[in-house]
PDB file of N, CA and C in Angstrom:
ATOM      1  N   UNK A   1      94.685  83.484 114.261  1.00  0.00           N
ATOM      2  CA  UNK A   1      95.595  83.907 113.213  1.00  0.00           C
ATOM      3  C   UNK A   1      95.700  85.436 113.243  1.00  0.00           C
ATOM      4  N   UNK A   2      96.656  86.264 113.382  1.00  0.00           N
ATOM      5  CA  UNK A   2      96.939  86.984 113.177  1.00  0.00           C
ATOM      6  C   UNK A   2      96.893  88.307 111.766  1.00  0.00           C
ATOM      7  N   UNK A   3      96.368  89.283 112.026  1.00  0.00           N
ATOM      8  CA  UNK A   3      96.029  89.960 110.962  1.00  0.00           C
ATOM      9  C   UNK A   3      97.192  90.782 110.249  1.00  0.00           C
ATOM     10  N   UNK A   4      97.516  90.276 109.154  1.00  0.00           N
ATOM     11  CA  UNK A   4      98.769  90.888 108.245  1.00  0.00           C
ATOM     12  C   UNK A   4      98.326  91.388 106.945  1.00  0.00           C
ATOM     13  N   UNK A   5      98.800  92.718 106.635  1.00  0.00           N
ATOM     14  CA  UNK A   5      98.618  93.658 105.527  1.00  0.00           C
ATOM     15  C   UNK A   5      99.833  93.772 105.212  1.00  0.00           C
ATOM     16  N   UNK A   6      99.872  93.999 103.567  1.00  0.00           N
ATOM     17  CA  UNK A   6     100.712  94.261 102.923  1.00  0.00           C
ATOM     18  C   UNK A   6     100.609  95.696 101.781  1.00  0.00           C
ATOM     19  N   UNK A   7     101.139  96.807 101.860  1.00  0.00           N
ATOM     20  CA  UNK A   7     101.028  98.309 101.669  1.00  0.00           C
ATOM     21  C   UNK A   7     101.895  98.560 100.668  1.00  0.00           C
ATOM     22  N   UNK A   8     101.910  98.992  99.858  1.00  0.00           N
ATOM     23  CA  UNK A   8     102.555  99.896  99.116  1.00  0.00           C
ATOM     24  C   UNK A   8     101.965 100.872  98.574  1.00  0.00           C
ATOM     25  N   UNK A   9     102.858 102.366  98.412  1.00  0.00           N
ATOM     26  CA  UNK A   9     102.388 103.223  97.597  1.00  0.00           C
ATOM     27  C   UNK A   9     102.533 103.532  96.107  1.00  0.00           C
ATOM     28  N   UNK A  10     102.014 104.240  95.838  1.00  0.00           N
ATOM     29  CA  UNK A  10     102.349 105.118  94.379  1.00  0.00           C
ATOM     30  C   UNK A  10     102.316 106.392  94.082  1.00  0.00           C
ATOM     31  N   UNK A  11     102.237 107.056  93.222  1.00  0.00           N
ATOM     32  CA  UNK A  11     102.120 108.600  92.784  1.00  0.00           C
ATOM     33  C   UNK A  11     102.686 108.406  91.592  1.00  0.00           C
ATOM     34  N   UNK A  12     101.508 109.355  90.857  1.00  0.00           N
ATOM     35  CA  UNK A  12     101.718 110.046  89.364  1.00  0.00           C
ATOM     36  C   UNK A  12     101.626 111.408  89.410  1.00  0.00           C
ATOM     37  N   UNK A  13     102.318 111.697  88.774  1.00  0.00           N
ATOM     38  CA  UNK A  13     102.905 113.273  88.563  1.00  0.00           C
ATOM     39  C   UNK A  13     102.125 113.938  87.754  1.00  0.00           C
ATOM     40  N   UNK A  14     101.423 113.893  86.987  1.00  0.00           N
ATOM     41  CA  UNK A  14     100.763 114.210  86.250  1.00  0.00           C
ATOM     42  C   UNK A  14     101.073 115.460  85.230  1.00  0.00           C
ATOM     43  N   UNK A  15     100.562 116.475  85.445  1.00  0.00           N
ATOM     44  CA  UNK A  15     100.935 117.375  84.249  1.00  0.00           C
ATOM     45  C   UNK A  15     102.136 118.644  84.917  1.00  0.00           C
ATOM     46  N   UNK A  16     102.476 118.260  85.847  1.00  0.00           N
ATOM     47  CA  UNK A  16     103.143 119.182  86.862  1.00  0.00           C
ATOM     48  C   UNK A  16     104.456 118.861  86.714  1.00  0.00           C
ATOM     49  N   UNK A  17     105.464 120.418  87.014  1.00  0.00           N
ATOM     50  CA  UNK A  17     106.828 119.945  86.577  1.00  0.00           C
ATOM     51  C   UNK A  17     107.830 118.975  88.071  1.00  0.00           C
ATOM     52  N   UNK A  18     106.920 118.919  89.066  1.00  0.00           N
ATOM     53  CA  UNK A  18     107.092 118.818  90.047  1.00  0.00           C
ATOM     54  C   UNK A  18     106.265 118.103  90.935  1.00  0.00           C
ATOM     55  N   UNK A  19     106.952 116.803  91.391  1.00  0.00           N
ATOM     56  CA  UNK A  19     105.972 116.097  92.493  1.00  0.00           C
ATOM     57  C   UNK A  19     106.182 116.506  94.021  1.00  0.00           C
ATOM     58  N   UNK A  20     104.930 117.119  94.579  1.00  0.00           N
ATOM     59  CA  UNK A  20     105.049 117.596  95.529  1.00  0.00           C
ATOM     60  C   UNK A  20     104.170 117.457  96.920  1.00  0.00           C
ATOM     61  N   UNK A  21     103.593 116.422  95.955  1.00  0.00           N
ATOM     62  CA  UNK A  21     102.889 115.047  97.771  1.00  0.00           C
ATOM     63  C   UNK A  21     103.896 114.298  98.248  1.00  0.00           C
ATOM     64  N   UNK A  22     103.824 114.079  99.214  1.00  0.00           N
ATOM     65  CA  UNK A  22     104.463 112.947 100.002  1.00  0.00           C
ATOM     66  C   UNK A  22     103.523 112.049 100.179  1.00  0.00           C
ATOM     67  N   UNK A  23     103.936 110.761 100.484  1.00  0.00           N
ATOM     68  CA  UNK A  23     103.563 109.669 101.062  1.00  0.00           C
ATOM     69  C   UNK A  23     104.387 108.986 101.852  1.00  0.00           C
ATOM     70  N   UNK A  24     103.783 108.266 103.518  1.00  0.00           N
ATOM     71  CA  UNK A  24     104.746 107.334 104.110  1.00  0.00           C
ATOM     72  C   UNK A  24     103.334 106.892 105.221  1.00  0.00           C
ATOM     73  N   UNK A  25     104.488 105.533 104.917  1.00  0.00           N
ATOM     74  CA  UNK A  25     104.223 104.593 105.457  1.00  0.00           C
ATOM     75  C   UNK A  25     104.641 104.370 107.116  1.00  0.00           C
ATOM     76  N   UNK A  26     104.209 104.568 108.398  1.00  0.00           N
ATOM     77  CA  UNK A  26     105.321 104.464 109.276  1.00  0.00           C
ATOM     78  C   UNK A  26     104.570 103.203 109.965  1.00  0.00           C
ATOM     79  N   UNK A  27     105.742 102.030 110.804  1.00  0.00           N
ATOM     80  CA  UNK A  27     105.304 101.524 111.495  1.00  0.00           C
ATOM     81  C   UNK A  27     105.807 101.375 113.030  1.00  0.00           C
ATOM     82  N   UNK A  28     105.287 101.308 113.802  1.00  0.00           N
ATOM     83  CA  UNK A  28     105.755 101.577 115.466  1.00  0.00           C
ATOM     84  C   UNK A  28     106.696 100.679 115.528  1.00  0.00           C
ATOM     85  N   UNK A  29     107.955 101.097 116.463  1.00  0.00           N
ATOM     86  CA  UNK A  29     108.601 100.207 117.124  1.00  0.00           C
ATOM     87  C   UNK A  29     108.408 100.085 118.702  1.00  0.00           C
ATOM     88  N   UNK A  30     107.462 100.489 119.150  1.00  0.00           N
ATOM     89  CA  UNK A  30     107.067 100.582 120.377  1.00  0.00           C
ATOM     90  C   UNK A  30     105.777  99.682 120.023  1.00  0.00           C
ATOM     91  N   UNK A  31     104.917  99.664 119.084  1.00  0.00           N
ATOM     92  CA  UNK A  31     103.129  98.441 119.597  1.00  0.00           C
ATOM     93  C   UNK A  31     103.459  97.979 118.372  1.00  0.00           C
ATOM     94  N   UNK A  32     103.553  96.688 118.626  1.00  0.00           N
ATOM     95  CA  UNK A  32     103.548  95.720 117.725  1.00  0.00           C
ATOM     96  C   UNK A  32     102.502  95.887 116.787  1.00  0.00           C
ATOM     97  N   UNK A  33     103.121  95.751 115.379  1.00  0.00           N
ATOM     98  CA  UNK A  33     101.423  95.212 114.839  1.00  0.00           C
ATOM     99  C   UNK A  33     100.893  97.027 114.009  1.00  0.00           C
ATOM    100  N   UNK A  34     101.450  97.963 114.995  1.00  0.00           N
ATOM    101  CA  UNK A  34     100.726  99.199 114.685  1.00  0.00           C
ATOM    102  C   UNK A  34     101.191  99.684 113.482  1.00  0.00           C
ATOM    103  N   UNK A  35     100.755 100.620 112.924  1.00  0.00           N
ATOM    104  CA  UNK A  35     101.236 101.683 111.489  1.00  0.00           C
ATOM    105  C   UNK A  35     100.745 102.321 111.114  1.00  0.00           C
ATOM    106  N   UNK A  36     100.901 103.515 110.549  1.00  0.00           N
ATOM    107  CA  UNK A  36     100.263 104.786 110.100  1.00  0.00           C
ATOM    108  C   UNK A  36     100.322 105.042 108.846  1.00  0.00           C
ATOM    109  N   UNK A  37      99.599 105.393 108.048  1.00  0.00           N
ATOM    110  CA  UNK A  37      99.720 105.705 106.464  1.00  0.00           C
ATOM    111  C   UNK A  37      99.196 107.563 106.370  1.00  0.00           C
ATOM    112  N   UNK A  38     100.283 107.938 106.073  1.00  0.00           N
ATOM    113  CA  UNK A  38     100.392 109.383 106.171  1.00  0.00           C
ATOM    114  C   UNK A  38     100.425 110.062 104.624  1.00  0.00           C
ATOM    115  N   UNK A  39      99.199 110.881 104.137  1.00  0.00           N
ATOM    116  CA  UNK A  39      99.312 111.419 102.742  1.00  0.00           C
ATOM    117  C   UNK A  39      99.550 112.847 102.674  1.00  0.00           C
ATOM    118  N   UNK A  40     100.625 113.512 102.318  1.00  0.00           N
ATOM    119  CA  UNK A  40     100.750 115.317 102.525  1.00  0.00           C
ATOM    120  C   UNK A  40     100.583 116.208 101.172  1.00  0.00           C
ATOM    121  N   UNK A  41      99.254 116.862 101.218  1.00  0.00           N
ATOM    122  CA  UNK A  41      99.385 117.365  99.619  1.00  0.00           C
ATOM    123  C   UNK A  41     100.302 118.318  99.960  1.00  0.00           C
ATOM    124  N   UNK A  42     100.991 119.007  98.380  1.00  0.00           N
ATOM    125  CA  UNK A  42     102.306 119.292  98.583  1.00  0.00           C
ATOM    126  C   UNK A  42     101.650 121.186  98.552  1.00  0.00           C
ATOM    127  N   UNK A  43     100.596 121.125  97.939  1.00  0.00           N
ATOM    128  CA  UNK A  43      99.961 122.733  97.679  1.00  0.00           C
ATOM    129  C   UNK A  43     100.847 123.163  96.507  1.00  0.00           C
ATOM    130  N   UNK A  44     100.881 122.641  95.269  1.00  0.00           N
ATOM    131  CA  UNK A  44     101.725 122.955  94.184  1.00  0.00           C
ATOM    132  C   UNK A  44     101.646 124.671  94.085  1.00  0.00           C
ATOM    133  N   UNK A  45     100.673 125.489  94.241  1.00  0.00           N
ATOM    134  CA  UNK A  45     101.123 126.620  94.292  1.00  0.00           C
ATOM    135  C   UNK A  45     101.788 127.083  94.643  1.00  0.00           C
ATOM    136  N   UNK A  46     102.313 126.865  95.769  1.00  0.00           N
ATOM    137  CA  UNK A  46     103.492 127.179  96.407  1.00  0.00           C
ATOM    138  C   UNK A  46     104.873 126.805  96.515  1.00  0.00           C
ATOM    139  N   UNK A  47     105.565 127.425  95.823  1.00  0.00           N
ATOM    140  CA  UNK A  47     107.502 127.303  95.535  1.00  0.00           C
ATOM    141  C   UNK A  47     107.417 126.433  96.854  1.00  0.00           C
ATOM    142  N   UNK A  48     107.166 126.498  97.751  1.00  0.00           N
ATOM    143  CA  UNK A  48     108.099 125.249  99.045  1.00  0.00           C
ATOM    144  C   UNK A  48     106.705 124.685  99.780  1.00  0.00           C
ATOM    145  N   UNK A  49     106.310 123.703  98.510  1.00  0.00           N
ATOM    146  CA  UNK A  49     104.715 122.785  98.538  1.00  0.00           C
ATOM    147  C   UNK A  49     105.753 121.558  98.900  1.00  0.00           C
ATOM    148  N   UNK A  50     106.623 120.838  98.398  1.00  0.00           N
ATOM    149  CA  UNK A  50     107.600 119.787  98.883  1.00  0.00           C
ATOM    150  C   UNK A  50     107.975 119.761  99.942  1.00  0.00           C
ATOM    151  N   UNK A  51     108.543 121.131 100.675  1.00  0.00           N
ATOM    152  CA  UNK A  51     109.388 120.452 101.750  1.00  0.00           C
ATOM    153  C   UNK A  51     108.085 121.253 102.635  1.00  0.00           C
ATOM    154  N   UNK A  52     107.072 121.772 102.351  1.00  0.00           N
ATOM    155  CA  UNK A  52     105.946 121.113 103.300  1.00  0.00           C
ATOM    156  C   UNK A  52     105.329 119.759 103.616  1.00  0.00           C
ATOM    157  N   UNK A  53     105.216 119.490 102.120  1.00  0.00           N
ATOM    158  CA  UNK A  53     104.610 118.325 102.988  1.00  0.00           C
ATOM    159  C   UNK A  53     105.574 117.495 103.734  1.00  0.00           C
ATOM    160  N   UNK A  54     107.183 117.606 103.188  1.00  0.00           N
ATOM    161  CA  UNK A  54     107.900 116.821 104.134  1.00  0.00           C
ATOM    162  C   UNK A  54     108.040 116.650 105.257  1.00  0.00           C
ATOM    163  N   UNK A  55     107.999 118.036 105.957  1.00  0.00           N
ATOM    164  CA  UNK A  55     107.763 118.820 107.271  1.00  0.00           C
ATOM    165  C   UNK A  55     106.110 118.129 108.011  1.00  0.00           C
ATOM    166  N   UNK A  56     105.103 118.389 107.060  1.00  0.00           N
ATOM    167  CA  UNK A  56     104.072 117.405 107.392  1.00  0.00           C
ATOM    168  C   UNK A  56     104.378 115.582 108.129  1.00  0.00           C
ATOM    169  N   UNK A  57     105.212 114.918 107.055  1.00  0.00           N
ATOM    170  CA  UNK A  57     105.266 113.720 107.078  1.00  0.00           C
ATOM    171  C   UNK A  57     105.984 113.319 108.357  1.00  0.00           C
ATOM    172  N   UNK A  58     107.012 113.951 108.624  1.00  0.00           N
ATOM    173  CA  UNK A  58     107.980 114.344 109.244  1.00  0.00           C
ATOM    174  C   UNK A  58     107.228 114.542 110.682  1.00  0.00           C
ATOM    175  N   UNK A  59     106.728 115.194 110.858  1.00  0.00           N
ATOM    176  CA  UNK A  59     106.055 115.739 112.046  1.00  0.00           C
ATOM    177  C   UNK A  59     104.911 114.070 112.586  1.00  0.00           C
ATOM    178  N   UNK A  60     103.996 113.656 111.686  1.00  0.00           N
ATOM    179  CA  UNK A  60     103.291 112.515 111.801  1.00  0.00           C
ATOM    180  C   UNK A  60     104.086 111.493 112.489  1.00  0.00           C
ATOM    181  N   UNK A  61     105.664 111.569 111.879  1.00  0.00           N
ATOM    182  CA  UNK A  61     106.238 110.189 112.531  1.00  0.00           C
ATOM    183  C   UNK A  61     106.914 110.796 113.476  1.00  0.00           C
ATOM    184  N   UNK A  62     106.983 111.716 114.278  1.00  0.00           N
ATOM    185  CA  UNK A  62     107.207 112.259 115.647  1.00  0.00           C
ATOM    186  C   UNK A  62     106.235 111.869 116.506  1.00  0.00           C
ATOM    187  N   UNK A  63     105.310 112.410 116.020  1.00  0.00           N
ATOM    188  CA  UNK A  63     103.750 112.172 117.144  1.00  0.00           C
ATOM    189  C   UNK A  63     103.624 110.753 117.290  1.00  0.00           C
ATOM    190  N   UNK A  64     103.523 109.909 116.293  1.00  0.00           N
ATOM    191  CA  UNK A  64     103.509 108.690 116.035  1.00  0.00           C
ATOM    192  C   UNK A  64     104.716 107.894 117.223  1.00  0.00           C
ATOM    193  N   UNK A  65     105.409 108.170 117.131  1.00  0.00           N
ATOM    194  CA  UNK A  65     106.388 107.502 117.832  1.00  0.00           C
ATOM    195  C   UNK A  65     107.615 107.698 117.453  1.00  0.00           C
ATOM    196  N   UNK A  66     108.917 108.254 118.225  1.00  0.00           N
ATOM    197  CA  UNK A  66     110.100 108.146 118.170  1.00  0.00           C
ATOM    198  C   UNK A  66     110.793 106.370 117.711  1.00  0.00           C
ATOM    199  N   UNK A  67     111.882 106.557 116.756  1.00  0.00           N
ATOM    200  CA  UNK A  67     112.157 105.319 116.391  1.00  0.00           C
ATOM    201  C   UNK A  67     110.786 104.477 115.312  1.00  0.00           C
ATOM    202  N   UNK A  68     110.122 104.787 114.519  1.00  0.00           N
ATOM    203  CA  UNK A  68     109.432 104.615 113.257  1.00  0.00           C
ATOM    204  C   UNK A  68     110.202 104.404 112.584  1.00  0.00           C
ATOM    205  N   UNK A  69     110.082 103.121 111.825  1.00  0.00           N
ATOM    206  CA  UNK A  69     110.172 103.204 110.267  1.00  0.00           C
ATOM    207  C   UNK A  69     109.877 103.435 109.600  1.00  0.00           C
ATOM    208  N   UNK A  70     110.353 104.396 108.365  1.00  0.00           N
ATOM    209  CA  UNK A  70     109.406 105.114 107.473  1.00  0.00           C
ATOM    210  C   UNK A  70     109.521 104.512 106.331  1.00  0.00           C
ATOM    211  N   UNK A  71     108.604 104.622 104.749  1.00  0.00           N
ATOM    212  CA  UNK A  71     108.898 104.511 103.823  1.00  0.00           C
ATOM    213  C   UNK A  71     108.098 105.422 102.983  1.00  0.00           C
ATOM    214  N   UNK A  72     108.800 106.207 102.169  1.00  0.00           N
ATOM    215  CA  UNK A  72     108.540 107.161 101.492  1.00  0.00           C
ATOM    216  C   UNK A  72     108.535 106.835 100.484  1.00  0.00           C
ATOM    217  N   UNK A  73     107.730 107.385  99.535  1.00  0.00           N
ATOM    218  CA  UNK A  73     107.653 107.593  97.760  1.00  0.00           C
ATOM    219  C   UNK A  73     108.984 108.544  96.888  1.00  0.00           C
ATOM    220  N   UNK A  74     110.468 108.250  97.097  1.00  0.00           N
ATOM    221  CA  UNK A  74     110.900 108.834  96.303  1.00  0.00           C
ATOM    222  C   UNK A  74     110.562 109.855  95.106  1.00  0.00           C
ATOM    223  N   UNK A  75     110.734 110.897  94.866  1.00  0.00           N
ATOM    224  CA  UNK A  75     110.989 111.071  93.287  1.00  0.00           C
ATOM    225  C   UNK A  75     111.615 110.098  92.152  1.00  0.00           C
ATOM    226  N   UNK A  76     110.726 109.569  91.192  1.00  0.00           N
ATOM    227  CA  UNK A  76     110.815 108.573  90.408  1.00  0.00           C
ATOM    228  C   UNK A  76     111.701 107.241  90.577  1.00  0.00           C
ATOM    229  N   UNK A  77     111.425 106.357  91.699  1.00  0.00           N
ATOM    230  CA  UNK A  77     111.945 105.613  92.160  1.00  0.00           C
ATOM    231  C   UNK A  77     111.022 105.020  92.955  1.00  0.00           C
ATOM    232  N   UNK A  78     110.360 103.288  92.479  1.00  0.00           N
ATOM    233  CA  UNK A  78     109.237 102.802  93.447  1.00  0.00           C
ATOM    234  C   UNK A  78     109.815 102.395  94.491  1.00  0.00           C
ATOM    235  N   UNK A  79     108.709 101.902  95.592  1.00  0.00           N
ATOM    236  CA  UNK A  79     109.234 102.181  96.900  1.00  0.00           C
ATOM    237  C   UNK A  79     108.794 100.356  97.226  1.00  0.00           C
ATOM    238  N   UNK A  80     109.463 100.071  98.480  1.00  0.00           N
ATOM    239  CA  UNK A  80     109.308  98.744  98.289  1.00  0.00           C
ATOM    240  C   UNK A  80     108.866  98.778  99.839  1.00  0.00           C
ATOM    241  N   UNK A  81     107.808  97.423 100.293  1.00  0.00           N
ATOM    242  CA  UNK A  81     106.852  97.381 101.033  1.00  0.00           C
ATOM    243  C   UNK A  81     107.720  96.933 102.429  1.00  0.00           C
ATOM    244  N   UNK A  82     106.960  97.552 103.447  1.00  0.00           N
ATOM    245  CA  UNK A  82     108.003  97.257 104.856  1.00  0.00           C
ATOM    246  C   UNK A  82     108.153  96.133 105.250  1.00  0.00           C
ATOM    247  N   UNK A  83     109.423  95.512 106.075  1.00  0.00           N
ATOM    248  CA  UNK A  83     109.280  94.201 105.826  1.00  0.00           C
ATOM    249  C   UNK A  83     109.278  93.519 107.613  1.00  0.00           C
TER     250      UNK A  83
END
């Protein structure tokens, strides 16, 4: 039998005016079966802590493999599990 997981994320914002982790999910389209769970703190000190970590996340599913599916944690919008 074959080993199957089922993933989803979350994030709370907490006292910050601004959510600025990323999360994603990627899974290979090159090895079956494979996937990466990628977490980017965003460094809230910093005015461009967001589109770091995006740049982070971003970069993971390069190395990872060209052609990934990703699934990301929107800003206030849950995210639904890869299928």
């Amino acid at each position: 039998m074959p080993l199957s997981v089922e993933a989803i994320t979350a994030q709370h914002i907490g006292d910050r005016q601004e959510q600025q982790d990323r999360v994603a999910i990627l899974s290979s389209r090159r090895i079956r079966g494979a996937a990466l769970v990628v977490l980017a703190d965003g460094a809230a000190a910093l005015d461009a802590g967001a589109g770091a970590a995006e740049r982070g996340i971003g970069r993971a599913a390069n190395l990872f493999g060209a052609g990934c599916r990703t699934t990301k944690t929107p800003k206030s919008r849950p995210v639904s599990p890869l299928t």
